[in-house]
Protein backbone atom coordinates (compact mmCIF):
# COMPACT_ATOMS: atom_id res chain seq x y z
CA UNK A 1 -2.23 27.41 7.61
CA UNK A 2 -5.42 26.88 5.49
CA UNK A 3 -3.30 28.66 2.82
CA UNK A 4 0.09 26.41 2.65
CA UNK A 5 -2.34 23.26 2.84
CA UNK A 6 -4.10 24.32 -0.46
CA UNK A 7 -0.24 25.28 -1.78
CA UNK A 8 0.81 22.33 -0.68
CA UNK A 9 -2.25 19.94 -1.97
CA UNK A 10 -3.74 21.42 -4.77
CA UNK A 11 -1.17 20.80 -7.60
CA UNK A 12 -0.15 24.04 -10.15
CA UNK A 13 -0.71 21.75 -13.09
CA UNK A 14 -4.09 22.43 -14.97
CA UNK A 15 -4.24 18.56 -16.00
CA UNK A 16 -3.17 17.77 -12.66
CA UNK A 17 -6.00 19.87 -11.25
CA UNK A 18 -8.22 18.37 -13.57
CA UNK A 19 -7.29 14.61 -12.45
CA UNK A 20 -6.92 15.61 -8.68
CA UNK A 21 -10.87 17.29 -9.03
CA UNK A 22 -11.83 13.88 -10.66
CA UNK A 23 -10.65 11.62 -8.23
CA UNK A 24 -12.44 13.29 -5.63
CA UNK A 25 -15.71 12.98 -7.49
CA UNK A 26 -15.07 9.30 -7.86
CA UNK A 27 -14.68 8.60 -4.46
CA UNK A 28 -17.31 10.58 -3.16
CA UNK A 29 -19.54 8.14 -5.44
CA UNK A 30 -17.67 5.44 -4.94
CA UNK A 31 -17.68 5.80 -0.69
CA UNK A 32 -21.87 6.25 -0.36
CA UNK A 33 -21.64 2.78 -2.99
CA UNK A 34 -19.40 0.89 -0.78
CA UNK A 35 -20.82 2.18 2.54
CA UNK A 36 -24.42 0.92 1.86
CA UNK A 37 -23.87 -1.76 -0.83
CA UNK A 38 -23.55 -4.29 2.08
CA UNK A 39 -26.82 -3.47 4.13
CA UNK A 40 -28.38 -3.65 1.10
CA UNK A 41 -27.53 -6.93 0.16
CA UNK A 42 -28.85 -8.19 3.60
CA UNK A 43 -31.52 -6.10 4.24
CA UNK A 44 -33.25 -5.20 1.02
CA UNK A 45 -31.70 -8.14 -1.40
CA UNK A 46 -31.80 -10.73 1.04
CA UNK A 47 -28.72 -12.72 0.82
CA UNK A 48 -27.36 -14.54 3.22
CA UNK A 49 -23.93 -13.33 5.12
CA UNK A 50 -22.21 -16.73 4.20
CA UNK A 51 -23.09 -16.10 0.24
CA UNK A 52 -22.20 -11.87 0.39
CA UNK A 53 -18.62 -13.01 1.52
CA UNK A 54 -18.46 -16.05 -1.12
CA UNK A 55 -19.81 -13.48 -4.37
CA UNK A 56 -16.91 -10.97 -3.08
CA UNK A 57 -14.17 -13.63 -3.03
CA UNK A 58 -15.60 -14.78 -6.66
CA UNK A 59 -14.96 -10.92 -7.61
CA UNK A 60 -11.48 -11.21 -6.14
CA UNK A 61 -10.35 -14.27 -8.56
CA UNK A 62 -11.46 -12.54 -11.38
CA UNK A 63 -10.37 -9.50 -11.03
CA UNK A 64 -6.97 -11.18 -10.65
CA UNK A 65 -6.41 -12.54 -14.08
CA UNK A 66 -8.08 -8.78 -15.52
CA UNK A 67 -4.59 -6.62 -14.12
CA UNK A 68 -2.08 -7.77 -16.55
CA UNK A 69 -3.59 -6.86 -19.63
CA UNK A 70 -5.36 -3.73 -18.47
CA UNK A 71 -2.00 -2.37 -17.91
CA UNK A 72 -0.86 -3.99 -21.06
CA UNK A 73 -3.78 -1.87 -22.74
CA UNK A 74 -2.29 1.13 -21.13
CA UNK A 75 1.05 0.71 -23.01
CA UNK A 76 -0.75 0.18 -26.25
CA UNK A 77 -3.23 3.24 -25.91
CA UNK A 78 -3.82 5.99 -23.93
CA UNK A 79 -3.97 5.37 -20.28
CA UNK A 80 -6.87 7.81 -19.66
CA UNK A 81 -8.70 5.91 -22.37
CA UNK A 82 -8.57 2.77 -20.33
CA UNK A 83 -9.32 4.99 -17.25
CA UNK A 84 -12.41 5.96 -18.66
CA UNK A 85 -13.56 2.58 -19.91
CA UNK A 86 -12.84 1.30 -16.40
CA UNK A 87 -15.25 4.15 -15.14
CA UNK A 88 -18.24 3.49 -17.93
CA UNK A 89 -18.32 -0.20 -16.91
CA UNK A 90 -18.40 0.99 -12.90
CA UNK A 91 -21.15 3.40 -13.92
CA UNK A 92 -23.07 0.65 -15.46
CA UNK A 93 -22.87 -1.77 -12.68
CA UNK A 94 -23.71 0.70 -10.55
CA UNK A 95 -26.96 1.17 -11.98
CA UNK A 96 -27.62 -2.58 -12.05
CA UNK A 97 -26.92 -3.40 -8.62
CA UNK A 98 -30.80 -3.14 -7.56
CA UNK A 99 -31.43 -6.06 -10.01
CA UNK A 100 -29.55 -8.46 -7.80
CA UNK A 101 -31.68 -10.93 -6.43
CA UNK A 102 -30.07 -14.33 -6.13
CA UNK A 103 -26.46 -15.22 -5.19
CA UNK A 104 -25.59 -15.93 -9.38
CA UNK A 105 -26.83 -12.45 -10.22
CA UNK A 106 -24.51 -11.05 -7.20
CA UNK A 107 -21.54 -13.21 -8.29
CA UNK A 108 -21.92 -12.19 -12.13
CA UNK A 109 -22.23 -8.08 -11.27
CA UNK A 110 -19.64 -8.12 -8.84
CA UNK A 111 -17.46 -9.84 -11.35
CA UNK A 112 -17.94 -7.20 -14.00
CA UNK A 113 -17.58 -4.55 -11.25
CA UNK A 114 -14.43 -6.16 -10.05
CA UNK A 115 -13.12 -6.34 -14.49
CA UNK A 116 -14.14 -2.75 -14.53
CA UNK A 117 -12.52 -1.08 -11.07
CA UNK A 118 -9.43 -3.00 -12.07
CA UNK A 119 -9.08 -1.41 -15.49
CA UNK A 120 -9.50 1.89 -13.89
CA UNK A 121 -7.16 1.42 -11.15
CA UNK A 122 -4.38 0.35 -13.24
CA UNK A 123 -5.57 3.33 -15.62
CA UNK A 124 -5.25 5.83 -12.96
CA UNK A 125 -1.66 4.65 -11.71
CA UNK A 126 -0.56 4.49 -15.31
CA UNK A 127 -2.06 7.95 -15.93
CA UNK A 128 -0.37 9.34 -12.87
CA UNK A 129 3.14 8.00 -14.00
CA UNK A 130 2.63 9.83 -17.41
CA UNK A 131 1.12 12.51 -15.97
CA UNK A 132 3.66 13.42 -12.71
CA UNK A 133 6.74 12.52 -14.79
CA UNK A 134 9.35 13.03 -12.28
CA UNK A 135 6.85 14.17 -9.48
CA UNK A 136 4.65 11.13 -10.23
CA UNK A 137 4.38 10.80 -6.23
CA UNK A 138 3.66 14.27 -5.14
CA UNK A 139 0.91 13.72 -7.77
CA UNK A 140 0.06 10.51 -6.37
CA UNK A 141 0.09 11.52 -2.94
CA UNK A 142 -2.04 14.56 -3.66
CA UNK A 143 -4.70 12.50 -5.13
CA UNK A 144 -4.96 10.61 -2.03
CA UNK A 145 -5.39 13.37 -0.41
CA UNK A 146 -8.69 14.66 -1.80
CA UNK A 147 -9.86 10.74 -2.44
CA UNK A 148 -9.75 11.08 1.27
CA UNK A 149 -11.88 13.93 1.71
CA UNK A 150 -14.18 12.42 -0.91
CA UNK A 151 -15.01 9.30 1.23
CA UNK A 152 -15.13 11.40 4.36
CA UNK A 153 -17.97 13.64 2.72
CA UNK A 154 -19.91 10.12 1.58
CA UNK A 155 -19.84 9.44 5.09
CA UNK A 156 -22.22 11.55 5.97
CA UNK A 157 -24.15 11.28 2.69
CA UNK A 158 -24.39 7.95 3.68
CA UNK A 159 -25.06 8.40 6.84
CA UNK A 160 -28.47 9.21 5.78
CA UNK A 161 -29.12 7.06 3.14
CA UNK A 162 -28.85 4.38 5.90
CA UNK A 163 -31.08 6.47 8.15
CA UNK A 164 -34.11 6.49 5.44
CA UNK A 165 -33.50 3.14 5.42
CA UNK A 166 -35.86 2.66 2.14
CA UNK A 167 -35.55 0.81 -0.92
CA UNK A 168 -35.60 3.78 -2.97
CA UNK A 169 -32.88 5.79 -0.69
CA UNK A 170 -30.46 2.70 -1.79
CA UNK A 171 -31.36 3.54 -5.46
CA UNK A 172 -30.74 6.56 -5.30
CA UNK A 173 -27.49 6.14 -3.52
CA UNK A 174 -26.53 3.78 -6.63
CA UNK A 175 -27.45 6.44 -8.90
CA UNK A 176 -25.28 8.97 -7.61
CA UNK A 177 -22.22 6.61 -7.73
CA UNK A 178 -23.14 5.85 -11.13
CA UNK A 179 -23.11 9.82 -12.23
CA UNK A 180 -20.22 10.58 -10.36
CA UNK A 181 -18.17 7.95 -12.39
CA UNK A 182 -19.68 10.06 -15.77
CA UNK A 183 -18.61 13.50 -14.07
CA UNK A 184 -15.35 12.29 -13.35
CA UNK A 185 -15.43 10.88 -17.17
CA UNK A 186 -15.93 14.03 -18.17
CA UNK A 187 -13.31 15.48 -16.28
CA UNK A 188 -10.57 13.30 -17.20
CA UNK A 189 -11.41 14.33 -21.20
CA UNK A 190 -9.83 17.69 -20.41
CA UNK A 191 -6.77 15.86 -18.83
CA UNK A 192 -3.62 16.53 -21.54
CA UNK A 193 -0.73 13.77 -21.33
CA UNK A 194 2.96 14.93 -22.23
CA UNK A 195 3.63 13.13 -25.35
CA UNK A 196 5.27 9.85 -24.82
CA UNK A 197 8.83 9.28 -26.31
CA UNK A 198 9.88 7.73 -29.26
CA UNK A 199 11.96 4.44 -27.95
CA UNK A 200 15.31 3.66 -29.97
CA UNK A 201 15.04 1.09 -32.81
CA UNK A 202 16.30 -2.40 -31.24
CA UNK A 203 16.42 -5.67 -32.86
CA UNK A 204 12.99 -7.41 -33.20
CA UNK A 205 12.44 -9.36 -29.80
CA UNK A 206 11.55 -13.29 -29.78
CA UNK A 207 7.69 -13.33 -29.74
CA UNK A 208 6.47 -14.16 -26.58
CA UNK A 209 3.01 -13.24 -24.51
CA UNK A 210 3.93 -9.36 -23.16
CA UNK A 211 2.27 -10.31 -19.32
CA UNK A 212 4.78 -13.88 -19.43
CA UNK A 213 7.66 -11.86 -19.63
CA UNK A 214 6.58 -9.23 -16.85
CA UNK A 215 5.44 -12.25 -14.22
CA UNK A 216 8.21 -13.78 -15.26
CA UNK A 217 10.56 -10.85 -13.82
CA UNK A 218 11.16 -12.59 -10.74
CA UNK A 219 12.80 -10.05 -9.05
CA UNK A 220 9.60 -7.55 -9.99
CA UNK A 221 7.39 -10.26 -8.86
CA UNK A 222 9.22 -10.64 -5.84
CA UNK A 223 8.69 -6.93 -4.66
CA UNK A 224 5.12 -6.61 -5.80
CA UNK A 225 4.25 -9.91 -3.94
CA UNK A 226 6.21 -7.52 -0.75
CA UNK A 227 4.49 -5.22 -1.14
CA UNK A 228 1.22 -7.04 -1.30
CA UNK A 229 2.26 -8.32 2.34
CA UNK A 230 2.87 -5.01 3.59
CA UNK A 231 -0.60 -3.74 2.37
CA UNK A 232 -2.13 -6.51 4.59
CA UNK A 233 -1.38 -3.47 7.33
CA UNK A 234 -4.65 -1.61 5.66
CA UNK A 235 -6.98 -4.47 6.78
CA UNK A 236 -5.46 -4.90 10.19
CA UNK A 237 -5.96 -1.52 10.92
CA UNK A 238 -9.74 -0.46 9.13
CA UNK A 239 -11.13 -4.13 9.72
CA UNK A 240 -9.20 -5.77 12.36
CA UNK A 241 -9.33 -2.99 14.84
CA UNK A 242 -13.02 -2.71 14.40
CA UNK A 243 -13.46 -6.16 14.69
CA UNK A 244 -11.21 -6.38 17.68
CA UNK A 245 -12.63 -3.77 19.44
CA UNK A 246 -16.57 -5.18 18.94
CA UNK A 247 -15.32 -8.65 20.10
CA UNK A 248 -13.39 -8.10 23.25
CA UNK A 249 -16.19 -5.60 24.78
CA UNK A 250 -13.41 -3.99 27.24
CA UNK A 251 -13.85 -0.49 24.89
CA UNK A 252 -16.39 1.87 24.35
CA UNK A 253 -17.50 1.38 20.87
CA UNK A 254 -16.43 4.63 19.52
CA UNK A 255 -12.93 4.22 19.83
CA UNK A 256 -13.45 2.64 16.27
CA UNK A 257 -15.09 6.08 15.00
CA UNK A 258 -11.76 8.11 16.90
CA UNK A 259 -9.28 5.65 15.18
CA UNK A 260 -11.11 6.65 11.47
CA UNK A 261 -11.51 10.45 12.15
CA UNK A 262 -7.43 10.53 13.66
CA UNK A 263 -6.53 8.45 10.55
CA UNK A 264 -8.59 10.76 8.05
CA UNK A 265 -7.23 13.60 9.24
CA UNK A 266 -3.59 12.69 9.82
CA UNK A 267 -3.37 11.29 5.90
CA UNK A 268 -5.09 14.66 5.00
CA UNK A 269 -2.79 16.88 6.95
CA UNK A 270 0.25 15.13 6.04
CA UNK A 271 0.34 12.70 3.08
CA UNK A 272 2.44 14.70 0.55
CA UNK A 273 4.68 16.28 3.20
CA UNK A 274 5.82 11.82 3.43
CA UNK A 275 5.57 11.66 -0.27
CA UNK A 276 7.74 14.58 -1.60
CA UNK A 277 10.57 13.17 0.73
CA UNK A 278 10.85 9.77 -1.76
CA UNK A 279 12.30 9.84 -5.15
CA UNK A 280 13.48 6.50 -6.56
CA UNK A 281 13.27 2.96 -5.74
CA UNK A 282 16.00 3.16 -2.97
CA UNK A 283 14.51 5.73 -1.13
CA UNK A 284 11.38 3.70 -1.47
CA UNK A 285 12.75 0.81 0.31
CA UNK A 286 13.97 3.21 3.44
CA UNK A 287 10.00 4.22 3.39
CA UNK A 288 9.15 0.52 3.09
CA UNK A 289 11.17 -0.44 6.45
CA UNK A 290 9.85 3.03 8.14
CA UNK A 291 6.12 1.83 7.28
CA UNK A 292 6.67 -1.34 8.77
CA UNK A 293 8.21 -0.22 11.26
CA UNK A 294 5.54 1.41 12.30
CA UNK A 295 3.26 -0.85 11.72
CA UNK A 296 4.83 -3.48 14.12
CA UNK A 297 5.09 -0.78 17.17
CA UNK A 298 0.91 -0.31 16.49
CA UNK A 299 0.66 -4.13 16.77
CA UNK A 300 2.56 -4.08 19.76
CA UNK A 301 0.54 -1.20 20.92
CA UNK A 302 -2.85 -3.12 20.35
CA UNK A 303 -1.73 -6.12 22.17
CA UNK A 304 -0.59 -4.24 25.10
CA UNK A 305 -4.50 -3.21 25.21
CA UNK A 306 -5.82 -6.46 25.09
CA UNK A 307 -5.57 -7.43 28.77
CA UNK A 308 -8.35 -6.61 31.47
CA UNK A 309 -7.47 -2.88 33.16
CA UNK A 310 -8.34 0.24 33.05
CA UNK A 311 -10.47 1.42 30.14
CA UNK A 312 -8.87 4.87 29.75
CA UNK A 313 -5.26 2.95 29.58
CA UNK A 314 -6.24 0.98 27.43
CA UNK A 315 -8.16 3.49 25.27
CA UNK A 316 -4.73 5.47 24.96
CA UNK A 317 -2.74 2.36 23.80
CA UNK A 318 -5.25 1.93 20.77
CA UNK A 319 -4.85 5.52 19.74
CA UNK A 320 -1.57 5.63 19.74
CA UNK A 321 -1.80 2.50 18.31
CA UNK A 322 -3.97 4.43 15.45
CA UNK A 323 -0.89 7.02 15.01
CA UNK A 324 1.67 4.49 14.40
CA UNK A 325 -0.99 2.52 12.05
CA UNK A 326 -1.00 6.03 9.94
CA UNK A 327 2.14 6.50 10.11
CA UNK A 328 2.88 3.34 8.09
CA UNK A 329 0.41 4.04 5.57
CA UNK A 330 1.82 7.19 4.90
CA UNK A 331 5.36 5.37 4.53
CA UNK A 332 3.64 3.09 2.87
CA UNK A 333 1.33 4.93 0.09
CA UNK A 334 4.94 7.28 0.01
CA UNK A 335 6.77 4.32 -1.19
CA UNK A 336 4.30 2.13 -3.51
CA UNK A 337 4.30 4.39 -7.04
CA UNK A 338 8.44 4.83 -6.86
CA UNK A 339 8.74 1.26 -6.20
CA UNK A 340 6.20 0.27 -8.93
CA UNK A 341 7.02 2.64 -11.56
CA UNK A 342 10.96 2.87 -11.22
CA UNK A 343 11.63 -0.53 -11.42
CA UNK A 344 9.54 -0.74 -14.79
CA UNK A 345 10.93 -1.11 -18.21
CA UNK A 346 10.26 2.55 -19.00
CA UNK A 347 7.77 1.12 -22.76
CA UNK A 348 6.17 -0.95 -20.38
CA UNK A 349 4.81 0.59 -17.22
CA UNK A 350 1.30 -0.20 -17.74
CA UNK A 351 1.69 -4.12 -18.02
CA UNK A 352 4.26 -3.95 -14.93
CA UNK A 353 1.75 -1.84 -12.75
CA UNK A 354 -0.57 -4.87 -13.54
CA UNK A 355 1.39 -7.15 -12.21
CA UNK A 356 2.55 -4.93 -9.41
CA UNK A 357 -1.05 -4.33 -8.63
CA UNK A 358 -1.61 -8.55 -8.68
CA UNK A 359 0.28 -8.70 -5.12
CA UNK A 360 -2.44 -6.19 -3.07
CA UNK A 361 -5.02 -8.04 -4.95
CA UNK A 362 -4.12 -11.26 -3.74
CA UNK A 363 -3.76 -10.01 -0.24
CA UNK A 364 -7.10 -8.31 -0.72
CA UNK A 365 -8.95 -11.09 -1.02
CA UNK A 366 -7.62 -13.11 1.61
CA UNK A 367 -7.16 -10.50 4.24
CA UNK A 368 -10.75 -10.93 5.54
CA UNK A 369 -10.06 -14.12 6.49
CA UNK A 370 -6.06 -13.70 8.16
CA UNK A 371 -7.44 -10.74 9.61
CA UNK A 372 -10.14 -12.21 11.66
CA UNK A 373 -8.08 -15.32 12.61
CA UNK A 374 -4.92 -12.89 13.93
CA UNK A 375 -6.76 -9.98 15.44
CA UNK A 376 -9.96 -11.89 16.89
CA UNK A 377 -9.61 -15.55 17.48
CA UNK A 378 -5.79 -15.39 18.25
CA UNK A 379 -6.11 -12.53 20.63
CA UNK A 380 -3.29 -11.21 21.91
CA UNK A 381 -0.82 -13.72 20.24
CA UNK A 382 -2.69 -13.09 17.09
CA UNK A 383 -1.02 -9.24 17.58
CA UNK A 384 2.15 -10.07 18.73
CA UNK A 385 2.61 -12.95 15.77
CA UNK A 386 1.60 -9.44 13.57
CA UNK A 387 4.17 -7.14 15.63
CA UNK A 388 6.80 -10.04 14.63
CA UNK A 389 6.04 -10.49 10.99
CA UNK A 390 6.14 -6.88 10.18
CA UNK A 391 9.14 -6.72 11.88
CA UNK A 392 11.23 -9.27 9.63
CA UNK A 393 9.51 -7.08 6.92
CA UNK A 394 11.64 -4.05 7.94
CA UNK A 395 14.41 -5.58 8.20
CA UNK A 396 14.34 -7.29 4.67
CA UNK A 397 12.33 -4.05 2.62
CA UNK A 398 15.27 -2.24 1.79
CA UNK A 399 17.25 -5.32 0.78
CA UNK A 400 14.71 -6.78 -1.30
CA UNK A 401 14.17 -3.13 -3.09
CA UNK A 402 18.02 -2.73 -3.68
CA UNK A 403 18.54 -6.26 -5.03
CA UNK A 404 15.65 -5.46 -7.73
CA UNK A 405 17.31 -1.81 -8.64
CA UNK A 406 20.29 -3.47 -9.15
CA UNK A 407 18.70 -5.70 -12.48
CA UNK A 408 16.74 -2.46 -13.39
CA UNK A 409 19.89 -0.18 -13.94
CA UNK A 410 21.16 -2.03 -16.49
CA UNK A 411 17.86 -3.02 -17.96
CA UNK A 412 17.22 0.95 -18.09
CA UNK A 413 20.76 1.53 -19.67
CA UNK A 414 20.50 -0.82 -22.29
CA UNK A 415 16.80 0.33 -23.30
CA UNK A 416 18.38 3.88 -23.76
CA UNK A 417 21.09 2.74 -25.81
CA UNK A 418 17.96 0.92 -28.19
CA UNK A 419 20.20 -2.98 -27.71
């Protein structure tokens, strides 16, 4: 078993290999960062609650005007160079984050940090595109694969960072992000690209701003703003559950740590088995409507545990619950790169994966808020109101998706003939 996993996971591409082994250093950096960063804003920095949540919606906004013209950068130049910028400005802010002090100095370095994960993001889905060619999502998927494993080892690094509980153990925990992003630097310099091909000559086009014309694609917009809504699933599920579960007191607070470890292990176990069963935008959409699908039967499954009765009842609802969640995200992260990168002008992928990326990022930063307000103060209603929305989602995804293929076929026809 332990054998067709590795066949399965590891990919038979060197530069593959190579990007796969850096991803997982990055997020074994990047997980001990983002698992203490908070405690030690409150306990060590001392700012307030109200001002961490302010500085991180600050981040947000900014980080929303940077994704356009990242990816434009990655049509331009080399994808993997704007990968590893994205990772030398993560590595520096990593190393500053023990100078904040005050709520401007918080605002200012999460900004930055925000500029730089952006650029790297987009980077990394650009370089996967170029990279995986045709199996761009088996690629994809694989990498998610072993950034999984890479937070779940953090975990435990963390684990006792938070234990030591010292000024210096937070340090060092920045530190280590901070050479991670360098090791996975260095990997990614070994990563080879297929060389890109030469487009047809075509008559000079009317100069306009490159990221006007891509937000201007409504029917692009349309689906990344979808799929934006459809990623709200990811907070419901890793902060709404935890929330809900703290708030209503009729669980035992570990449930939380079985719904992470069931997740972990499901996306592990079966995340390019989903992928490598999606090729094209079309076959995206299906996924789209099977992810949401799932996600609404979840919801319903969470609100049929919030009602006094037995614990152990209950307890079962919100792990199966948990398996339906995961299911969707595996429909879900299945679907995303097709969608994104098939319905791209083929010499512009980079600024369309910025744009694409704009629609999580808006969700992003308001799903803190939505999530609270559905999962905690609505109750029950809150998760039925969920169950409904992501309901009409399945029933519009593959729609939506098919009425966008049908502008990119001829889009992609006409680019091939060079008119």
């Amino acid at each position: 078993m332990i054998k067709e996993w590795w066949r399965s996971n590891v990919p038979t591409d060197a530069s593959a290999r190579r990007f796969v082994t850096a991803s997982l250093v990055d997020s074994f950096g990047s997980g001990v960062r983002s698992t203490i960063f908070p405690l030690f804003l409150v306990l060590v920095a001392g700012l307030p609650v109200g001002q961490v949540g302010l500085g991180l919606v600050v981040a947000g906004l900014v980080g929303l005007v940077v994704s356009p013209s990242a990816g434009r950068l990655c049509d331009r130049t080399d994808p993997r160079r704007v990968l590893l910028t994205g990772y030398g400005g993560q590595a520096l802010v990593s190393c500053g984050l023990v100078l904040i002090h005050t709520f401007w100095v918080f605002c200012v370095l999460m900004s930055i940090g925000k500029v730089a994960s952006q650029t790297s993001r987009i980077g990394r889905n650009s370089l996967i595109a170029s990279l995986g060619s045709d199996r761009r999502n088996i690629v994809k998927a694989q990498t998610n694969v072993f950034v999984n494993l890479g937070m779940t080892l953090a975990m435990g690094l963390s684990a006792v960072v938070l234990a030591v509980g010292t000024r210096s153990a937070y340090v060092a925990g920045f530190v280590l992000d901070a050479v991670t992003f360098c090791v996975a630097a260095l990997l990614q310099q070994g990563v080879r690209l297929p060389a890109r091909p030469v487009a047809a000559s075509a008559a000079p086009a009317p100069v306009t701003k490159p990221w006007r014309t891509a937000l201007g694609d409504h029917r692009y917009a349309t689906v990344a703003a979808l799929n934006g809504l459809l990623y709200f699933h990811q907070s419901v599920l890793f902060l709404g559950i935890p929330l809900w579960i703290a708030s209503q007191n009729r669980l035992p607070h570990v449930v939380t740590t079985a719904v992470f470890v069931l997740n972990m292990l499901l996306t592990t176990l079966f995340q390019v088995r989903f992928s490598a069963s999606v090729s094209g935008a079309r076959a995206a959409g299906r996924a789209w409507r099977s992810a949401a699908a799932g996600v609404t039967v979840a919801c319903l499954l969470v609100s049929a545990a919030d009602r006094p009765g037995s614990g152990v009842v209950n307890t079962v609802f919100v792990v199966a619950a948990a398996v339906f969640f995961t299911l969707g995200e595996l429909w879900f992260s299945a679907s995303e790169m097709e969608i994104s990168t098939d319905l791209a002008p083929p010499d512009q992928r980079g600024l369309y994966q910025g744009v694409f990326t704009l629609g999580r990022d808006v969700v992003e930063t308001l799903a803190p808020l939505f999530t609270a307000l559905l999962c905690v103060s609505l109750g029950r209603s809150g998760w039925l109101l969920l169950a409904a929305g992501f309901a009409v989602f399945a029933l519009v995804a593959p729609a939506a998706v098919g009425w966008a293929a049908r502008e990119t076929a001829p889009r992609a026809h006409a680019a091939a003939d060079g008119t």
